[in-house]
Each structure stands twice: as C-alpha cells, then as structure tokens.
PDB file of N, CA and C in Angstrom:
ATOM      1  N   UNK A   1     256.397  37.750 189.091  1.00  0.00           N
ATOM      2  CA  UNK A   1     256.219  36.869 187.970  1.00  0.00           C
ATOM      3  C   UNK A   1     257.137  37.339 186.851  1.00  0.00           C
ATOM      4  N   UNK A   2     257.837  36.429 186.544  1.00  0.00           N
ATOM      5  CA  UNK A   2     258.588  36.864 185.221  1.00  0.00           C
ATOM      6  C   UNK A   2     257.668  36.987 183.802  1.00  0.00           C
ATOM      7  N   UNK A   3     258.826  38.042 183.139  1.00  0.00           N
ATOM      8  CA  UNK A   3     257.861  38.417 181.579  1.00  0.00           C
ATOM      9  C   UNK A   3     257.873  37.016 180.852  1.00  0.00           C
ATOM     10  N   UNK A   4     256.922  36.863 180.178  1.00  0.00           N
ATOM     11  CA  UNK A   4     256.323  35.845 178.816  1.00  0.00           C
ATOM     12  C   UNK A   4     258.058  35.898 178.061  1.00  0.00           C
ATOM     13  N   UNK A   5     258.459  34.918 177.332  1.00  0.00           N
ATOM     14  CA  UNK A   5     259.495  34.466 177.220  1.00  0.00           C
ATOM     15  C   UNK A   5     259.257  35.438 175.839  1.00  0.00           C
ATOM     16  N   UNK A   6     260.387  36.230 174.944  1.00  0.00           N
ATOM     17  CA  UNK A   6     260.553  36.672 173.636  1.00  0.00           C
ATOM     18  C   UNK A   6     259.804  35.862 172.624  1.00  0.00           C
ATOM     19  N   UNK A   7     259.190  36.052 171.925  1.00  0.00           N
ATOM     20  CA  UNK A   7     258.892  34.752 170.548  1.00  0.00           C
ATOM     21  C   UNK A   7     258.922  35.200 169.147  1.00  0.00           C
ATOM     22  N   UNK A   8     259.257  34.626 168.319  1.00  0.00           N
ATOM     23  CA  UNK A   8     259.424  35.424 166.656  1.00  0.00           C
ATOM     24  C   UNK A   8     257.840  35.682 166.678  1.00  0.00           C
ATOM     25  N   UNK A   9     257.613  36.377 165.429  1.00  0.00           N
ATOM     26  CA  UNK A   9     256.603  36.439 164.829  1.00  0.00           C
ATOM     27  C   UNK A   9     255.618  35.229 164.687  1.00  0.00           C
ATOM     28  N   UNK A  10     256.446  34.329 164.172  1.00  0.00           N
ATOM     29  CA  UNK A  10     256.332  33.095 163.731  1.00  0.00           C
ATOM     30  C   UNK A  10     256.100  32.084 164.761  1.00  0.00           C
ATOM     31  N   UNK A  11     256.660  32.138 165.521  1.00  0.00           N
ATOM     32  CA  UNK A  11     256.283  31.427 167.104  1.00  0.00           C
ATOM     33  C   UNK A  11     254.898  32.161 167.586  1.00  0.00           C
ATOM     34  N   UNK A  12     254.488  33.410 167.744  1.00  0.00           N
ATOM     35  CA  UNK A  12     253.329  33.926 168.133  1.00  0.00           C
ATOM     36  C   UNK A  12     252.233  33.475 166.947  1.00  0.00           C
ATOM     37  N   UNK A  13     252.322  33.294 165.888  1.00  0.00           N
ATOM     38  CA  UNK A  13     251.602  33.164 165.112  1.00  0.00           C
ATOM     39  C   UNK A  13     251.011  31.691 165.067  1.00  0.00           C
ATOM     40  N   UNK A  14     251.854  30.938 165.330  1.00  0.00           N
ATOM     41  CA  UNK A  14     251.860  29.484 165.816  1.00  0.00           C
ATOM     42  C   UNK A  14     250.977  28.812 166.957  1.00  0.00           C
ATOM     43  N   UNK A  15     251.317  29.993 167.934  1.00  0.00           N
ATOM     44  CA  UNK A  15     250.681  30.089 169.325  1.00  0.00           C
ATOM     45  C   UNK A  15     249.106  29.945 168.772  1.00  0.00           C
ATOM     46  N   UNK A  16     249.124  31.106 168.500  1.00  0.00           N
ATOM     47  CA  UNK A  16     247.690  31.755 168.110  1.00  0.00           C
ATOM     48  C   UNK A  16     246.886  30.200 167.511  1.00  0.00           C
ATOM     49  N   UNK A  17     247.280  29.833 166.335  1.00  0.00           N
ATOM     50  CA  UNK A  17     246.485  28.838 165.666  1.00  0.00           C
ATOM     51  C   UNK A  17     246.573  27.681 166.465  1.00  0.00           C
ATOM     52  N   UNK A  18     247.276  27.092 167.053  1.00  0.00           N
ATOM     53  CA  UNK A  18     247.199  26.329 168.065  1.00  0.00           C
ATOM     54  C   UNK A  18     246.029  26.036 169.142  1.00  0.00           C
ATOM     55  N   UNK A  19     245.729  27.700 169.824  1.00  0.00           N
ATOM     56  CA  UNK A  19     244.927  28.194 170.350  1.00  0.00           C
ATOM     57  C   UNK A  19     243.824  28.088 170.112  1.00  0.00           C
ATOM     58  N   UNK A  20     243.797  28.874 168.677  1.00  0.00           N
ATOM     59  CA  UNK A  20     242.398  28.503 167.639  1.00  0.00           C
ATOM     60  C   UNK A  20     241.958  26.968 167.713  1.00  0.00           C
ATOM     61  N   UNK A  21     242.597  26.455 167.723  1.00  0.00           N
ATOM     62  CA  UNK A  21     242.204  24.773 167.173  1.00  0.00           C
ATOM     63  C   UNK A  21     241.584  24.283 168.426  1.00  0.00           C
ATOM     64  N   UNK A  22     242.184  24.745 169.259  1.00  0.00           N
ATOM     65  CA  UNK A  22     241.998  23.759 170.824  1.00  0.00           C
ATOM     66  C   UNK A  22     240.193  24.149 171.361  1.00  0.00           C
ATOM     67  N   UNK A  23     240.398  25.709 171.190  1.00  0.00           N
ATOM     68  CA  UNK A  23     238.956  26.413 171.298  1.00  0.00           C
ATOM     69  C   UNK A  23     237.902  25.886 170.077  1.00  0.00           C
ATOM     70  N   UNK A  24     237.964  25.401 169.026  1.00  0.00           N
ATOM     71  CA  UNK A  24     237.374  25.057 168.337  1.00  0.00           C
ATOM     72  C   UNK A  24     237.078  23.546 168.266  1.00  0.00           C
ATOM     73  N   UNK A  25     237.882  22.919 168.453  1.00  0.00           N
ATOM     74  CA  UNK A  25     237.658  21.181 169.368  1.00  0.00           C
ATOM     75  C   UNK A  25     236.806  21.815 170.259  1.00  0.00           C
ATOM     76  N   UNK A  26     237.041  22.247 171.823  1.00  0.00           N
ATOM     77  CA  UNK A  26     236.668  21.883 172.709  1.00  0.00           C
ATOM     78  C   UNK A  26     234.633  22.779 172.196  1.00  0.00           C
ATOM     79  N   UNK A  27     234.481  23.747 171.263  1.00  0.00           N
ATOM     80  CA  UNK A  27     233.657  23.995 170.915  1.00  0.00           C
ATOM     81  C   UNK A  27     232.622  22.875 170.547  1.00  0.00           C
ATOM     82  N   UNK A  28     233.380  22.654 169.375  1.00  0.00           N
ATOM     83  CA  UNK A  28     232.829  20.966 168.921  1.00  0.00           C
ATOM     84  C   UNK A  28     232.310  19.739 169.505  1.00  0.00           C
ATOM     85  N   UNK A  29     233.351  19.601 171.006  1.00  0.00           N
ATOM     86  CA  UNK A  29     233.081  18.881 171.552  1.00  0.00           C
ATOM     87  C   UNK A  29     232.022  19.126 172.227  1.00  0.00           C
ATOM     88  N   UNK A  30     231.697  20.381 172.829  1.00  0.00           N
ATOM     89  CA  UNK A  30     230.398  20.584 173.638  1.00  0.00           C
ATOM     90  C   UNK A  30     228.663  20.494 173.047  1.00  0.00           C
ATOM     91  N   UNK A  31     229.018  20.942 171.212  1.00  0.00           N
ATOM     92  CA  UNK A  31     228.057  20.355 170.521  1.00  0.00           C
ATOM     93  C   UNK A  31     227.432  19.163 170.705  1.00  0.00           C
ATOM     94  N   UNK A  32     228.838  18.384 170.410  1.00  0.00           N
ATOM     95  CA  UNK A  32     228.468  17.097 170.214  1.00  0.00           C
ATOM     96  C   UNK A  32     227.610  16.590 171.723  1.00  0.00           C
ATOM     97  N   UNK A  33     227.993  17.023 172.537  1.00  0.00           N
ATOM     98  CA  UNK A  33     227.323  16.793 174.098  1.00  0.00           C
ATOM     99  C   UNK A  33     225.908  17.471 173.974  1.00  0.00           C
ATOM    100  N   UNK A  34     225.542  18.142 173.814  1.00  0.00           N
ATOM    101  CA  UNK A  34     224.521  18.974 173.313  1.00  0.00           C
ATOM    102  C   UNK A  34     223.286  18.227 172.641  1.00  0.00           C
ATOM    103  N   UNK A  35     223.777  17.559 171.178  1.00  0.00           N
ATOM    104  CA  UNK A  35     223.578  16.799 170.065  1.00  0.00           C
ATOM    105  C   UNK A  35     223.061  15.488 170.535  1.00  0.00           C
ATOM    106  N   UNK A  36     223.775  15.403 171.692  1.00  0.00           N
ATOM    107  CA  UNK A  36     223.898  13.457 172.064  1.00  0.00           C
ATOM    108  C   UNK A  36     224.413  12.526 171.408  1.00  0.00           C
ATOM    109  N   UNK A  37     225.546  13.516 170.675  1.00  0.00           N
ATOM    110  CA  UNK A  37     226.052  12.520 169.306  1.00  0.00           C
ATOM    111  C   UNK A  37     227.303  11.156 170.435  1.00  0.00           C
ATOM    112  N   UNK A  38     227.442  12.205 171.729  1.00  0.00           N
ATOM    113  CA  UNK A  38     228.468  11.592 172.288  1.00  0.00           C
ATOM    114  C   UNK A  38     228.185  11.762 173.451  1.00  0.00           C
ATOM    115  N   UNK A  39     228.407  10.501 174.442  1.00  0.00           N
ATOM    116  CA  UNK A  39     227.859  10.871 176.076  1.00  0.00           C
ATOM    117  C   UNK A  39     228.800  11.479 177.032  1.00  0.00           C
ATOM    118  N   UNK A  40     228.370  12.193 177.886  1.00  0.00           N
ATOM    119  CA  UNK A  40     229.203  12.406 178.973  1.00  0.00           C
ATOM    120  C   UNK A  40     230.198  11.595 179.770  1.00  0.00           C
ATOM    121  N   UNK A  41     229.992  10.039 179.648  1.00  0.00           N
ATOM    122  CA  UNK A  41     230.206   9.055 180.035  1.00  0.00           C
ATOM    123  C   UNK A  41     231.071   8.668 179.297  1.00  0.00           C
ATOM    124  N   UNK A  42     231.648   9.146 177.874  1.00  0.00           N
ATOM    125  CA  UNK A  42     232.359   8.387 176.742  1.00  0.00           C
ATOM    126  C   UNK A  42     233.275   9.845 177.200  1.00  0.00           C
ATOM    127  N   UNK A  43     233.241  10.995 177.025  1.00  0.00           N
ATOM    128  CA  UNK A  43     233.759  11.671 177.353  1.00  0.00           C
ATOM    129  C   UNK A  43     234.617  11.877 178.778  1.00  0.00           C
ATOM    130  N   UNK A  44     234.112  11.579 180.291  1.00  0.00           N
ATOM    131  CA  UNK A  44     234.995  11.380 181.060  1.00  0.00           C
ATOM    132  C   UNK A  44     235.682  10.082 180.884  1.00  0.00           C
ATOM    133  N   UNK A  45     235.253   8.647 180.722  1.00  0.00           N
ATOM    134  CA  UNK A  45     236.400   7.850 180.110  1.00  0.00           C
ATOM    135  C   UNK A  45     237.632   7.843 178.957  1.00  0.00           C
ATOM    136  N   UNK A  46     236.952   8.600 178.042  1.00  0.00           N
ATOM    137  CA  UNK A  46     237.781   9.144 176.773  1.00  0.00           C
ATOM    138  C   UNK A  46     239.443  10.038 177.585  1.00  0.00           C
ATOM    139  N   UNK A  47     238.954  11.046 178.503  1.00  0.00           N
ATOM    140  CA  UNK A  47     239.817  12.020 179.000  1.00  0.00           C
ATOM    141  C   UNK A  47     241.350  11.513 178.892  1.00  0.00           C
ATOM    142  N   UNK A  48     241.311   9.954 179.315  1.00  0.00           N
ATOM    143  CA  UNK A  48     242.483   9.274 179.953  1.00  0.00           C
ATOM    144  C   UNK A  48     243.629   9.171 178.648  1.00  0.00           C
ATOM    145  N   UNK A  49     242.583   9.175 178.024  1.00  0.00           N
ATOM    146  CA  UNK A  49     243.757   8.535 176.083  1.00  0.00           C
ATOM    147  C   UNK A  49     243.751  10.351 175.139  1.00  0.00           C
ATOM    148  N   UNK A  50     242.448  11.393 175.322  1.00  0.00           N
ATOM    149  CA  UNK A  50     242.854  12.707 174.956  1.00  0.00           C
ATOM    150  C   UNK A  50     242.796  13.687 175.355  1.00  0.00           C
ATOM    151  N   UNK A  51     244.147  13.942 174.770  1.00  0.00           N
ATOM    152  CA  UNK A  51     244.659  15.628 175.554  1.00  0.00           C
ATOM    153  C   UNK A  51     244.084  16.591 175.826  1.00  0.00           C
ATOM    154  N   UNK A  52     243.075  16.196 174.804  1.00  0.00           N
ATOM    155  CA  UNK A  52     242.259  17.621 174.545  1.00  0.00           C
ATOM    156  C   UNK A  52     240.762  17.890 175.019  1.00  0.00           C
ATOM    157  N   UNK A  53     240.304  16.318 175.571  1.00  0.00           N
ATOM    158  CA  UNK A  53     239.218  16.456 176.415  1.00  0.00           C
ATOM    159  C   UNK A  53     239.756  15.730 177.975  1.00  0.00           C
ATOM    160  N   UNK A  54     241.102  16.052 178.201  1.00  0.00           N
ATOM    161  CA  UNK A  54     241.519  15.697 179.466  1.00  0.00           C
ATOM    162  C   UNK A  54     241.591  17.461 180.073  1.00  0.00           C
ATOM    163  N   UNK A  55     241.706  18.318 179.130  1.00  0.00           N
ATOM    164  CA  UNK A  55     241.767  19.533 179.326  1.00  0.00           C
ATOM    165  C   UNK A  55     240.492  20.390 180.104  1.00  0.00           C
ATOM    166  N   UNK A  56     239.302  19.296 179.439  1.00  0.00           N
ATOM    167  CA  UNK A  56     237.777  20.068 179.609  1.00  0.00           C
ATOM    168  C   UNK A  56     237.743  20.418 180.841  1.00  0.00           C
ATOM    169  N   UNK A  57     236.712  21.104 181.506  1.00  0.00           N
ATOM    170  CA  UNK A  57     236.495  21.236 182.786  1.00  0.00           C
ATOM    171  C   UNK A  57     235.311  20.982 182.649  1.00  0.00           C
ATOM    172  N   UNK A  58     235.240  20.332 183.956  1.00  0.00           N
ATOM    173  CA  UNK A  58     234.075  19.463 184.385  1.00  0.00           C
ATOM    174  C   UNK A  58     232.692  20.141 184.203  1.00  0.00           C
ATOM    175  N   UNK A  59     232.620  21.802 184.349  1.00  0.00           N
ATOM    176  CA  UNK A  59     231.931  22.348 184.495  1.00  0.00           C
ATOM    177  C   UNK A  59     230.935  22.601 183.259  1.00  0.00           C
ATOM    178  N   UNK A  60     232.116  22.967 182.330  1.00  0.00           N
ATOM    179  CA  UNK A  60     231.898  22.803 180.695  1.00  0.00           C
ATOM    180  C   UNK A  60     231.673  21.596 180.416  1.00  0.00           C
ATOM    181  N   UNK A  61     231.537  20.217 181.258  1.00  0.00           N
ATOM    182  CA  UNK A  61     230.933  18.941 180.425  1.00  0.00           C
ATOM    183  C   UNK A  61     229.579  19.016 180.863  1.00  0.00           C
ATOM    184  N   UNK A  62     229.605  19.320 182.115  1.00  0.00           N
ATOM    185  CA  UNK A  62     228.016  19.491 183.025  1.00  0.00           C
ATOM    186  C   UNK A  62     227.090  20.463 182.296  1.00  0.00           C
ATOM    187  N   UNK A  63     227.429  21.377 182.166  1.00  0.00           N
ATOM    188  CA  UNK A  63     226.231  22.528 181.496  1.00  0.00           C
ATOM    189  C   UNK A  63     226.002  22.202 179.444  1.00  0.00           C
ATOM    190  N   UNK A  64     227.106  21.679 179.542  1.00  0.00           N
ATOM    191  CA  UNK A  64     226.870  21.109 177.627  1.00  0.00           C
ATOM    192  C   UNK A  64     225.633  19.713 177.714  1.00  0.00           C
ATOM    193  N   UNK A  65     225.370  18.843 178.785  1.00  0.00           N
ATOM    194  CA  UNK A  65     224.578  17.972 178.901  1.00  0.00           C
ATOM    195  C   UNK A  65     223.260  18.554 178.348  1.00  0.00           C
ATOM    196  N   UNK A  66     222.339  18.223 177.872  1.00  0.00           N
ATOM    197  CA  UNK A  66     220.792  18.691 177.794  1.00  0.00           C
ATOM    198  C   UNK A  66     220.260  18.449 179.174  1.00  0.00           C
ATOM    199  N   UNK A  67     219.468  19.609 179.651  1.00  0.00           N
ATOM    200  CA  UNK A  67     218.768  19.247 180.865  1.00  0.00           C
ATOM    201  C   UNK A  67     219.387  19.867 182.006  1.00  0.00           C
ATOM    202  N   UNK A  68     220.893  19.904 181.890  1.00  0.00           N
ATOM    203  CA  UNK A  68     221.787  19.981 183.015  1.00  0.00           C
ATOM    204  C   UNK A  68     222.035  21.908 182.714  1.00  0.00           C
ATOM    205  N   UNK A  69     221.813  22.950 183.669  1.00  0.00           N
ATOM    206  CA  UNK A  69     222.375  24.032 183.171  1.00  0.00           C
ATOM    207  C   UNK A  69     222.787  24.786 184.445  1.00  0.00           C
ATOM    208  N   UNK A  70     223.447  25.689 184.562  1.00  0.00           N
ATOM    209  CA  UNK A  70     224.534  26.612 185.306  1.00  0.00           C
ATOM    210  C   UNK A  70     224.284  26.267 186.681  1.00  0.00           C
ATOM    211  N   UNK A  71     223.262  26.487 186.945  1.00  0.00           N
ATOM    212  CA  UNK A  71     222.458  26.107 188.881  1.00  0.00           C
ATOM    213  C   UNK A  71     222.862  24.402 189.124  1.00  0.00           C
ATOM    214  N   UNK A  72     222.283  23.720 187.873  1.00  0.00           N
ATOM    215  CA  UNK A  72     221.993  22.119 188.816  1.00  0.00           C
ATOM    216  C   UNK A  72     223.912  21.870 188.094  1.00  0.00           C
ATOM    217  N   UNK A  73     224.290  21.705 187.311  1.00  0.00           N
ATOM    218  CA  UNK A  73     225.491  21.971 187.668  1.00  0.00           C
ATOM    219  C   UNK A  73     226.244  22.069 188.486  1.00  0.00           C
ATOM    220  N   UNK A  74     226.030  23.447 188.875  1.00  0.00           N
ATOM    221  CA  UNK A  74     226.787  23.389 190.418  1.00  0.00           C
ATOM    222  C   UNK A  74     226.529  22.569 191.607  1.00  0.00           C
ATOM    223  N   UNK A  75     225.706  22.634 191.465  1.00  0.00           N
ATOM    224  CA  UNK A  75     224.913  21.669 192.464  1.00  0.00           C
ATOM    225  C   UNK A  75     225.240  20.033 192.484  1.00  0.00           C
ATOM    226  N   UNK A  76     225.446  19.882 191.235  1.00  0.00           N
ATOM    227  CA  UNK A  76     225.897  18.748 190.857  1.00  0.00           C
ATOM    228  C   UNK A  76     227.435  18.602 191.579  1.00  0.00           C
ATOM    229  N   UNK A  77     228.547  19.956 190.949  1.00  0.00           N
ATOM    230  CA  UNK A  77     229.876  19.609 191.380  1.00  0.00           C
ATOM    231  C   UNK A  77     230.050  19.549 193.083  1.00  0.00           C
ATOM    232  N   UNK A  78     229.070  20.562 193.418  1.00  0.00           N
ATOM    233  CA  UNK A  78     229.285  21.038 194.926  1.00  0.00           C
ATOM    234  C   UNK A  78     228.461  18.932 195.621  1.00  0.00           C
ATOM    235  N   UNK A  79     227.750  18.982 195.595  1.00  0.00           N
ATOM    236  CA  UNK A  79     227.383  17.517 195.838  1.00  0.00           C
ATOM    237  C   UNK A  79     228.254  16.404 195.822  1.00  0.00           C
ATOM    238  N   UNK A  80     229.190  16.452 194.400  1.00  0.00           N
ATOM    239  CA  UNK A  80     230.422  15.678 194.485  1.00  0.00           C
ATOM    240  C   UNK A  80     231.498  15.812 195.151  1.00  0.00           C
ATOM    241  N   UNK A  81     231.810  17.073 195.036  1.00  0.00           N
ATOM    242  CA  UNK A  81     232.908  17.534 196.254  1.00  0.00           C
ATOM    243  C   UNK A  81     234.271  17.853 195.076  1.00  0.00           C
ATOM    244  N   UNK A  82     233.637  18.661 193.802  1.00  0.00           N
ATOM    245  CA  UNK A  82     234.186  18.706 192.967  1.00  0.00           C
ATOM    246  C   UNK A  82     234.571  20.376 192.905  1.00  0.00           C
ATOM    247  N   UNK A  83     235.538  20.736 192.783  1.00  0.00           N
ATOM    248  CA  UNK A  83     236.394  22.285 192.712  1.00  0.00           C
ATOM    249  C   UNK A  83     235.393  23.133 191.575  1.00  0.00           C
ATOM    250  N   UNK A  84     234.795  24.022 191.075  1.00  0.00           N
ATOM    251  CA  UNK A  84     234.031  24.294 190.365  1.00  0.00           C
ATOM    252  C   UNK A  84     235.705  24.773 189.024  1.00  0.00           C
ATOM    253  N   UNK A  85     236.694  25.056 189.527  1.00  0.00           N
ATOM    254  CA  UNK A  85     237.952  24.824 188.215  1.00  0.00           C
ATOM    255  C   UNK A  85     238.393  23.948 188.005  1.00  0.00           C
ATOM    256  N   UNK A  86     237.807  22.933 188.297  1.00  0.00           N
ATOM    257  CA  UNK A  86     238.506  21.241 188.240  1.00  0.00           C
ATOM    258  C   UNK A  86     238.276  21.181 186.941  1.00  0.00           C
ATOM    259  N   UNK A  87     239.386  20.348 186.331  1.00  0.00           N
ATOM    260  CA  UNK A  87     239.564  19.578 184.814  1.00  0.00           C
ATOM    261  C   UNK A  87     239.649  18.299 184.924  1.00  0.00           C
ATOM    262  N   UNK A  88     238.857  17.719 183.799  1.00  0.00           N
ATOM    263  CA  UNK A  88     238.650  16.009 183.971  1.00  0.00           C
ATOM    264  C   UNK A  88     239.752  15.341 184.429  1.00  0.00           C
ATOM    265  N   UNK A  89     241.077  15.952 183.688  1.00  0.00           N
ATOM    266  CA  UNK A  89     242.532  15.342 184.135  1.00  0.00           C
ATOM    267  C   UNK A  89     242.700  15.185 186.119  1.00  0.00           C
ATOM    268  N   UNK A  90     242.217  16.104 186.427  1.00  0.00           N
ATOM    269  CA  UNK A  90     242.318  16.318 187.851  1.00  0.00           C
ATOM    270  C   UNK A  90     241.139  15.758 188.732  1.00  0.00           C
ATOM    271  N   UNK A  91     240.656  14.940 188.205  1.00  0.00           N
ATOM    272  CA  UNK A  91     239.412  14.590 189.251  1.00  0.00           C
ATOM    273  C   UNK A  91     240.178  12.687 189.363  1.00  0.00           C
ATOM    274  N   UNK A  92     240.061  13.309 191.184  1.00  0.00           N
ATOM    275  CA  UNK A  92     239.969  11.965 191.766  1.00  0.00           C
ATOM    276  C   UNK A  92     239.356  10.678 191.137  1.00  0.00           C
ATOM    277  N   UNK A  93     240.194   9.622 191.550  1.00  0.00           N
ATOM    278  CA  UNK A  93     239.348   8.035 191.108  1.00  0.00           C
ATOM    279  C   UNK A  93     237.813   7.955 192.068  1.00  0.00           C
ATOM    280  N   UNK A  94     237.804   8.222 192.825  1.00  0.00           N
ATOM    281  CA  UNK A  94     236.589   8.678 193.321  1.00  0.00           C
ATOM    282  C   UNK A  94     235.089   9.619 193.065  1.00  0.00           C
ATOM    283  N   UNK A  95     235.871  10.999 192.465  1.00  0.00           N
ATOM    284  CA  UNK A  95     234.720  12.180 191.789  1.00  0.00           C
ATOM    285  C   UNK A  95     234.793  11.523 190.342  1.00  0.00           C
ATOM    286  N   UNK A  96     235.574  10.710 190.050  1.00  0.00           N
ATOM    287  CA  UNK A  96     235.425  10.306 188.238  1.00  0.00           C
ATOM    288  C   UNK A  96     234.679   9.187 188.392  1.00  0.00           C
ATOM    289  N   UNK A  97     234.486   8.295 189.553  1.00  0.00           N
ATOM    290  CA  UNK A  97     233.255   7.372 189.344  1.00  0.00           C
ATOM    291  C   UNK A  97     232.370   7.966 189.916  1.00  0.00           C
ATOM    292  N   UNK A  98     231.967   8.969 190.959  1.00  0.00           N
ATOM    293  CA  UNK A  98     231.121   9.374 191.479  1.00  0.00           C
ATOM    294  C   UNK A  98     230.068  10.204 189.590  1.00  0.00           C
ATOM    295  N   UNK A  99     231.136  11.069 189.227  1.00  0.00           N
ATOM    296  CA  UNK A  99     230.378  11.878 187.818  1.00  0.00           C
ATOM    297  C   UNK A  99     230.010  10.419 187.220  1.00  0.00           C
ATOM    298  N   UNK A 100     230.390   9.734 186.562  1.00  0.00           N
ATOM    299  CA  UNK A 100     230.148   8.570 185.545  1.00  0.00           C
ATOM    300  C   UNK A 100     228.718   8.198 186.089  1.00  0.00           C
ATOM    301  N   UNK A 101     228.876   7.698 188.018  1.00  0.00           N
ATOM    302  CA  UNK A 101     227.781   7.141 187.903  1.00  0.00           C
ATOM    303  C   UNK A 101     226.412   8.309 187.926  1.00  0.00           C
ATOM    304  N   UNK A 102     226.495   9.551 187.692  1.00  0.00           N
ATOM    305  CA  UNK A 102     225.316  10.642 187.619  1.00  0.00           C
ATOM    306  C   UNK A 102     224.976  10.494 186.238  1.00  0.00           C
ATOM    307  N   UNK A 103     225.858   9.783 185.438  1.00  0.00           N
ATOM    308  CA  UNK A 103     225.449   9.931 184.297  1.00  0.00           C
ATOM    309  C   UNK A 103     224.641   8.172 183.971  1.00  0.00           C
ATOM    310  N   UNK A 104     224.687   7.662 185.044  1.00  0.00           N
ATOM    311  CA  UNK A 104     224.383   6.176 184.715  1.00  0.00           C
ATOM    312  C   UNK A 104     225.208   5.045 183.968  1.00  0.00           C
ATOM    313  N   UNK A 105     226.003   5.488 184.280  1.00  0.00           N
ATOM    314  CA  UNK A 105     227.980   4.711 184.006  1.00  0.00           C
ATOM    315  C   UNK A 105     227.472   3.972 182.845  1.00  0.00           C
ATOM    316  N   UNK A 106     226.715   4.386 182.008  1.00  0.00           N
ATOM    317  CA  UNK A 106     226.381   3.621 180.715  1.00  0.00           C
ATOM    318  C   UNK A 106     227.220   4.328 179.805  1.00  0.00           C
ATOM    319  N   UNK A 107     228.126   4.147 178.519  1.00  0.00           N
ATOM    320  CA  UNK A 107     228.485   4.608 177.729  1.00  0.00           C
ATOM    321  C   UNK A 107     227.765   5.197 176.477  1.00  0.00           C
TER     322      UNK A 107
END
C-alpha cells in the first residue's frame, strides 16, 4: 500500500473539520431516528439525492430505530441477505425494497 499522499498543515486541518462535520450529521441523523423526528423509510429513500446519508450503513439505520437493537438487527440484515458493512448507497434494488418494506414502505 502506498503512503497517505503529503498535505500542508492546512489541508490536514481541513481534513479534520470535514471529518468533524460528517460524524456530527451522521450523529444527528441517528437522533433524529431515535426521536422519530424522521423515518427510516424517508431516510433509505432520501440516500439517492444525499451524500451524506447515502454514506450511512445500514446497520447504523437499523439499531438507531426504537425497538430495533444490535441482535434483531442483525437478524434483520442476515434475513435480507444484507452484508452487515453494507452502506445504503450499496444496497441492491431488491434489499432497498426488501428494508423499506420492514419498515412498512410508509414514509
């Protein structure tokens, strides 16, 4: 594997807050799943238009649900036939209606 490319100060520093932001969305976002401010269902349709919840992993949308936690989760992905590192971006037209409809394809 080749070394990480040189970067100024200023480029690493960049990195970093970048970083920060993305971890702090995707924080937010799991609240809001949490909250019920926003459904699971608005969220895997959402994926297609943002970057930043096309990023999520499925796993992290499943256990942020109320009700849903680490065991039925899995159980959930393994049932779908879903990679337990799969990201919303990467799930089949198939496992993306199969999840929607666990959630009752209601928005």
């Amino acid at each position: 594997m080749s070394p990480a490319p040189a970067r100024t100060p200023e480029q690493r520093a960049d990195a970093l807050a970048r970083a920060l932001q993305s971890r702090q969305e995707r924080a937010r976002l799991r609240q809001a799943l949490r909250d019920r401010t926003i459904s699971p269902v608005e969220v895997i349709r959402g994926a297609e238009e943002n970057p930043l919840w096309a990023s999520f992993r499925v796993l992290w949308l499943l256990e942020s649900v109320p009700g849903i936690g680490p065991a039925r989760a899995e159980r959930i992905m393994e049932r779908l036939g879903i990679a337990r590192s799969r990201r919303l971006q990467g799930l089949g037209e198939r496992q993306r209606a199969a999840l929607i409809d666990q959630f009752g394809g209601a928005a």
